[in-house]
C-alpha atoms as a PDB file:
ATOM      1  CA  UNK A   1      61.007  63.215 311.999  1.00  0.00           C
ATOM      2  CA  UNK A   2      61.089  62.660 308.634  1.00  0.00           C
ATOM      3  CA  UNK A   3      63.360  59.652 306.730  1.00  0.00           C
ATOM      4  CA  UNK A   4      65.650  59.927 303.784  1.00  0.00           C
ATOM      5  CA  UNK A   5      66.894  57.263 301.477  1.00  0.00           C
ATOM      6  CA  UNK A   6      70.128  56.651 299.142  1.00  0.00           C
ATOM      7  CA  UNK A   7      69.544  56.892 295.946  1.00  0.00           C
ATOM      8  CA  UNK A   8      73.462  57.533 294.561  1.00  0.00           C
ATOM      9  CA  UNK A   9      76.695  59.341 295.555  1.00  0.00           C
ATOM     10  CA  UNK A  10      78.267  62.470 293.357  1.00  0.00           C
ATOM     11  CA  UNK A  11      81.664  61.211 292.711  1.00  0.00           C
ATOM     12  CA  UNK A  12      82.189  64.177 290.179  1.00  0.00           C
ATOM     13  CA  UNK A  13      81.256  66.756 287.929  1.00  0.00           C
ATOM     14  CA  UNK A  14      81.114  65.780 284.121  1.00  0.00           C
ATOM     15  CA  UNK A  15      81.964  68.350 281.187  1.00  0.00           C
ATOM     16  CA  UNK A  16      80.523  72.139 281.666  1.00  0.00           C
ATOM     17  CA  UNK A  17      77.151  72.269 281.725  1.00  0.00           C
ATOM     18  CA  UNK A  18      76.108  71.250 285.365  1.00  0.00           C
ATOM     19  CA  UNK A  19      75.801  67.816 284.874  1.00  0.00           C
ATOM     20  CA  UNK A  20      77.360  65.504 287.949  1.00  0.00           C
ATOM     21  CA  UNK A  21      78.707  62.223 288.005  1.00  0.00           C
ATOM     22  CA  UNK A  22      76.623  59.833 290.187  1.00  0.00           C
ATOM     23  CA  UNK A  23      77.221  56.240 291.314  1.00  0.00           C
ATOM     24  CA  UNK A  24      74.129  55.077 291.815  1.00  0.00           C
ATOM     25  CA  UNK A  25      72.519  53.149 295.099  1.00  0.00           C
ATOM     26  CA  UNK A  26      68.943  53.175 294.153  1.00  0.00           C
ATOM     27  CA  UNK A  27      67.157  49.918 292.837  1.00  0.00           C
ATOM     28  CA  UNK A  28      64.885  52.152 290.599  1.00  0.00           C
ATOM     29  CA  UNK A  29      67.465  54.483 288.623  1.00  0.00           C
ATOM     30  CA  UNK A  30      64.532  55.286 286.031  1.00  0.00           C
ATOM     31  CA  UNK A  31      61.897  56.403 288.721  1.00  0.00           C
ATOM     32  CA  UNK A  32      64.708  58.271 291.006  1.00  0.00           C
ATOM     33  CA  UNK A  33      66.940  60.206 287.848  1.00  0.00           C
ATOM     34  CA  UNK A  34      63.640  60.904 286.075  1.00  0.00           C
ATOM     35  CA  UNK A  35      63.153  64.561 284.868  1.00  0.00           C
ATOM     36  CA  UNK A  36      60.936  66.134 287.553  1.00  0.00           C
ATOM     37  CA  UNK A  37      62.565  63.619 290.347  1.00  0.00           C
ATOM     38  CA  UNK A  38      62.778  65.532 293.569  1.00  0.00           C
ATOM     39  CA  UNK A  39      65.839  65.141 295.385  1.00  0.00           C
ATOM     40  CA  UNK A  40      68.205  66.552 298.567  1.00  0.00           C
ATOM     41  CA  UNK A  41      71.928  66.891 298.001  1.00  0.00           C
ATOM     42  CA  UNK A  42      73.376  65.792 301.640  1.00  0.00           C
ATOM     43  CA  UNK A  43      77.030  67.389 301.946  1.00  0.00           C
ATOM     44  CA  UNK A  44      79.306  65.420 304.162  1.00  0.00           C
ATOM     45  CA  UNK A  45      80.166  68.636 305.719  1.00  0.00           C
ATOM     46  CA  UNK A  46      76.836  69.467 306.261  1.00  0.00           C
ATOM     47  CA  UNK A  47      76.108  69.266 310.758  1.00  0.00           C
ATOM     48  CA  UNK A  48      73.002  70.318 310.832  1.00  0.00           C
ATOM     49  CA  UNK A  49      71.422  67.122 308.566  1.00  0.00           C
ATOM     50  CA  UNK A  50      69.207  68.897 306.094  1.00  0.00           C
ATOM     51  CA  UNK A  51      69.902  68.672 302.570  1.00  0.00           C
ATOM     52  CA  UNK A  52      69.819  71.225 299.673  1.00  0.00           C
ATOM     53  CA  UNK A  53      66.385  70.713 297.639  1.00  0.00           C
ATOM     54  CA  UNK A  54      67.271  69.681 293.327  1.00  0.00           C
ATOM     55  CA  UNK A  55      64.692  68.671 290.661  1.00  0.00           C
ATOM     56  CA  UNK A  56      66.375  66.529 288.228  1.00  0.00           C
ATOM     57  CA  UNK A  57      66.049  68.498 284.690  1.00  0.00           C
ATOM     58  CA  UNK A  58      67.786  65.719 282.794  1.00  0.00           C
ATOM     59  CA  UNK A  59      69.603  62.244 283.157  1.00  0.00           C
ATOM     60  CA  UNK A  60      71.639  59.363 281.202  1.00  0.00           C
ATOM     61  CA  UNK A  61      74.676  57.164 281.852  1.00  0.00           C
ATOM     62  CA  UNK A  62      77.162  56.970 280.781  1.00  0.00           C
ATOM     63  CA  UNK A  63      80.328  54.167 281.077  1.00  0.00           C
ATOM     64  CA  UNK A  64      78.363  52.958 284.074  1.00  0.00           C
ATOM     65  CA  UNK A  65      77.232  55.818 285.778  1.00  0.00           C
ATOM     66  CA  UNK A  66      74.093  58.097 286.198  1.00  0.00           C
ATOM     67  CA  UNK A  67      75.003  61.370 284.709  1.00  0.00           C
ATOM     68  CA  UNK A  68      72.058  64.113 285.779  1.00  0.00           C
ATOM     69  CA  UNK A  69      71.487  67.568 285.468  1.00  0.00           C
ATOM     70  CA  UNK A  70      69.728  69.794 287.889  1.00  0.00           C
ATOM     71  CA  UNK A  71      66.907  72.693 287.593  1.00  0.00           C
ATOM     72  CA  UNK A  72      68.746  75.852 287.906  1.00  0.00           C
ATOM     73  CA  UNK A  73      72.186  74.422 287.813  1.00  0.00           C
ATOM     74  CA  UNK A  74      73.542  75.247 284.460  1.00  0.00           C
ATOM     75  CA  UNK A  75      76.841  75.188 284.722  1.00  0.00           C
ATOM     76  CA  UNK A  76      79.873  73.356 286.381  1.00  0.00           C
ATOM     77  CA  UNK A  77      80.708  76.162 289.159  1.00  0.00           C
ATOM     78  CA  UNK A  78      76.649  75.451 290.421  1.00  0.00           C
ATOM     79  CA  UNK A  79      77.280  71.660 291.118  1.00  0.00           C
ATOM     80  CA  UNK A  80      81.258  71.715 291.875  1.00  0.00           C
ATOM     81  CA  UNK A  81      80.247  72.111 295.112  1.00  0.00           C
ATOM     82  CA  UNK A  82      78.117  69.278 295.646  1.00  0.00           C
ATOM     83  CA  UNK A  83      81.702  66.468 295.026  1.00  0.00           C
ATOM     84  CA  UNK A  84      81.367  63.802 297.295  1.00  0.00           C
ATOM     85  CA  UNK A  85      78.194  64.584 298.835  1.00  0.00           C
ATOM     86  CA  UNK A  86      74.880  61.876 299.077  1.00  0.00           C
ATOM     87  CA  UNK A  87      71.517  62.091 297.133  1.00  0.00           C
ATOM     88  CA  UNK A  88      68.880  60.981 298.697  1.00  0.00           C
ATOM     89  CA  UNK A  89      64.963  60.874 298.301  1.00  0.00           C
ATOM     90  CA  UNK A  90      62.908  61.685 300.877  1.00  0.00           C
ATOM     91  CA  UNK A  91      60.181  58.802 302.482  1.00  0.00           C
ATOM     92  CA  UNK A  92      57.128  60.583 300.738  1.00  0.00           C
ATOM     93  CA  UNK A  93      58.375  60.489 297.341  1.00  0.00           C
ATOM     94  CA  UNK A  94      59.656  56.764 297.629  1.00  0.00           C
ATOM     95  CA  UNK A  95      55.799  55.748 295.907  1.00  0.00           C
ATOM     96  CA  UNK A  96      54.305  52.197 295.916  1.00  0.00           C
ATOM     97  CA  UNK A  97      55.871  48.980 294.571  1.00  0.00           C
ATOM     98  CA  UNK A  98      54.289  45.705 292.892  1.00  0.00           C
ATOM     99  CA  UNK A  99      53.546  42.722 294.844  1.00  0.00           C
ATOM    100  CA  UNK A 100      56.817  40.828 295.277  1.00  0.00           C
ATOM    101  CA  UNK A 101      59.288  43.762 294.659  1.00  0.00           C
ATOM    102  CA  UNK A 102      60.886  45.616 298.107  1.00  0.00           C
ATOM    103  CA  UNK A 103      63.336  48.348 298.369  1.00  0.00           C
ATOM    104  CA  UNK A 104      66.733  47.624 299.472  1.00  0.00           C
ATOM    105  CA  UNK A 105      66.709  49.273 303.003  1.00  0.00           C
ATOM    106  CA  UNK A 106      63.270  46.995 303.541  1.00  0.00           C
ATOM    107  CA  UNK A 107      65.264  43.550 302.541  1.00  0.00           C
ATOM    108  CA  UNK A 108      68.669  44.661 304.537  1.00  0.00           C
ATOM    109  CA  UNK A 109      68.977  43.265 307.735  1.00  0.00           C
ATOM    110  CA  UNK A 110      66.191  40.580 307.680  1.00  0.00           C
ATOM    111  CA  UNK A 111      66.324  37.496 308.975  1.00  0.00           C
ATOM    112  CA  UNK A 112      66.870  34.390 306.704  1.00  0.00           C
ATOM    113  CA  UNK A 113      66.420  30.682 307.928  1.00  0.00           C
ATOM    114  CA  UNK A 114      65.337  27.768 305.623  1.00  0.00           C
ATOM    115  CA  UNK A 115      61.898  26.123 305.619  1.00  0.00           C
ATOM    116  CA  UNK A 116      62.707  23.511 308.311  1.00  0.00           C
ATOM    117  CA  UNK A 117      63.671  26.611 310.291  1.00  0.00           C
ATOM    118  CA  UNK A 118      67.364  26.691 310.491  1.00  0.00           C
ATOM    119  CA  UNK A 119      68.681  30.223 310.465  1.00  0.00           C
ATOM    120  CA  UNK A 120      70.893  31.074 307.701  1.00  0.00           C
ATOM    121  CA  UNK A 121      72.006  34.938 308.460  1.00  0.00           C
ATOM    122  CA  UNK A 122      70.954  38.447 307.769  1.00  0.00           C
ATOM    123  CA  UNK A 123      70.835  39.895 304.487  1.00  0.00           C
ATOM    124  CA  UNK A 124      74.193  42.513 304.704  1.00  0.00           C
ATOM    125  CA  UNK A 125      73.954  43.498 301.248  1.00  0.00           C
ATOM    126  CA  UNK A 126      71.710  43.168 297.859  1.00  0.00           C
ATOM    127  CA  UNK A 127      73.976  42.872 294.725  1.00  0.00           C
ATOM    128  CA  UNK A 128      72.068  43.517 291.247  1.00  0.00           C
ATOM    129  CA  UNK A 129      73.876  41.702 288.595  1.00  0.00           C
ATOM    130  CA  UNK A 130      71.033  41.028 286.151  1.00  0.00           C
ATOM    131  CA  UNK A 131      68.138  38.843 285.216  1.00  0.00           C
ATOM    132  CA  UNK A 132      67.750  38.886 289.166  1.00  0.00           C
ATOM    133  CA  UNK A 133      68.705  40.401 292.534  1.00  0.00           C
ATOM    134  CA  UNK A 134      71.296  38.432 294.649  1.00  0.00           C
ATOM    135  CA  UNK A 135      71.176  38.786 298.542  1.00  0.00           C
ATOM    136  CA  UNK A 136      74.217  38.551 300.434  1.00  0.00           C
ATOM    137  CA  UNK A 137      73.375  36.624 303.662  1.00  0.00           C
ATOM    138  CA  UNK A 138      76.168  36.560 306.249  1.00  0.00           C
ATOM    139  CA  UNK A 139      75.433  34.297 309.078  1.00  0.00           C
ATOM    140  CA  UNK A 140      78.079  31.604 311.194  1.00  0.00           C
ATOM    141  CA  UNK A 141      81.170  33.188 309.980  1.00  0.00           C
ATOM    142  CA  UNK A 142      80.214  32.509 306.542  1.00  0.00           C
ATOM    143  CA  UNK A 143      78.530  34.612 303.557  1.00  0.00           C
ATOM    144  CA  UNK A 144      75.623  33.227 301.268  1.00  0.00           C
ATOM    145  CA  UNK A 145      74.483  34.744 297.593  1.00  0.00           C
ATOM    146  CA  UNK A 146      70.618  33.727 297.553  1.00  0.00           C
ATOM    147  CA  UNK A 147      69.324  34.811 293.970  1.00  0.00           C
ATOM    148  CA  UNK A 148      65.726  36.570 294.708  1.00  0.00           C
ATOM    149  CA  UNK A 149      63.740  34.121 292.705  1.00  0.00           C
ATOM    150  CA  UNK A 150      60.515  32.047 293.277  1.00  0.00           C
ATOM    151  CA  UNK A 151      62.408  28.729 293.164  1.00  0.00           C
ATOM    152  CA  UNK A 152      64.102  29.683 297.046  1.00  0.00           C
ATOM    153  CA  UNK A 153      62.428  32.821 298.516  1.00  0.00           C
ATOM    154  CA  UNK A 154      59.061  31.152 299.772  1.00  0.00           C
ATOM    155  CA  UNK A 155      57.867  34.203 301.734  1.00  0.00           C
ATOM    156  CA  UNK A 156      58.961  37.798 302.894  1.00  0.00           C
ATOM    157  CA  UNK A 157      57.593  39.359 306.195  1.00  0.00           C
ATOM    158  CA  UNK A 158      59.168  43.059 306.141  1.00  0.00           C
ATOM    159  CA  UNK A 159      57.129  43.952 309.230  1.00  0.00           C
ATOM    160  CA  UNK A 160      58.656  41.120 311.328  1.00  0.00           C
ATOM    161  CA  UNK A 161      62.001  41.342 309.137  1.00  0.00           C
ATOM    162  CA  UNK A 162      61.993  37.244 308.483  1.00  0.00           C
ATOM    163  CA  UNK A 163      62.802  35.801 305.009  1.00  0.00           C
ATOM    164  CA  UNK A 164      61.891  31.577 304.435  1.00  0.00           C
ATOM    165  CA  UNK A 165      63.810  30.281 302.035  1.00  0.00           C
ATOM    166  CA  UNK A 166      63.518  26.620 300.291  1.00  0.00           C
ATOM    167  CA  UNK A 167      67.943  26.220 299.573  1.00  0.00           C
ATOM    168  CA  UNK A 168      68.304  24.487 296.278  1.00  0.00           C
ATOM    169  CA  UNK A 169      71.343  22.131 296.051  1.00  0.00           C
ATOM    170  CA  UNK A 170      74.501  23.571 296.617  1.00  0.00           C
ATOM    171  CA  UNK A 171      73.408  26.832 298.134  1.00  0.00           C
ATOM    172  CA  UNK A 172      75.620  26.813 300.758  1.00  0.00           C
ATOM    173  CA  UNK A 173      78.335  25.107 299.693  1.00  0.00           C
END
């Protein structure tokens, strides 16, 4: 069976010409939105889980969003139907990263205890407010940021979903 991924939501349409309104969920916009990106619009009313098949002919954003464009889309009554619905990128097209750098779905739900082996949590959530990602660890009742930098993430094991980290002062305060 094959997997799909999140990459963004259609929230809306945006002016005439086809182009949709997309809040993104990807953590690589410029490899996802690219023209020539291959893509599967998932309906929420759609039962029988297959998505409708889009090449991305354009994208920019626009007051935070993605705004994209589809091949053979032109105009706003070809996309109106696709409000509210999910793109997603299938597991083929998801492509290789650098040593070091994970996608989202790979991080979510790991494991996190400190060097000394104390669990921490699991990562719930990963929050991308600039220079560096920030992973939301929930563990005892309580909820964690942990900024993805070499300083506290000693070592990542996706296959065994465990994270080490090295907490610098006031971590978990």
């Amino acid at each position: 069976m094959s997997k799909w991924f999140n990459v963004g939501k259609i929230v809306n349409t945006h002016g005439l010409r086809g182009e949709v309104k997309v809040l993104s969920q990807t953590d690589f916009p410029e490899k996802r939105y690219k023209k020539g990106s291959e893509l599967a619009v998932f309906k929420p009313d759609n039962k029988d889980g297959t998505g409708i098949p889009v090449t991305v002919a354009a994208h920019r954003t626009h007051k935070n969003f993605d705004l994209l464009t589809f091949e053979g889309h032109p105009s706003i009554e070809d996309v109106e139907r696709f409000k509210g619905a999910v793109l997603k990128v299938h597991e083929d097209y998801l492509g290789d990263l650098e040593e070091g750098e994970f996608y989202f779905h790979e991080i979510i739900g790991c494991e996190v205890q400190t060097m000394s082996g104390d669990p921490v949590g699991k990562v719930a959530e990963v929050l991308t407010p600039g220079a560096n990602d920030v992973w939301v660890v929930k563990g005892g009742g309580k909820e964690y940021y942990i900024p993805y930098i070499d300083d506290i993430v000693k070592s990542v094991d996706i296959n065994k979903k465990t994270i080490i980290i090295e907490p610098m002062e006031g971590l978990f305060e």
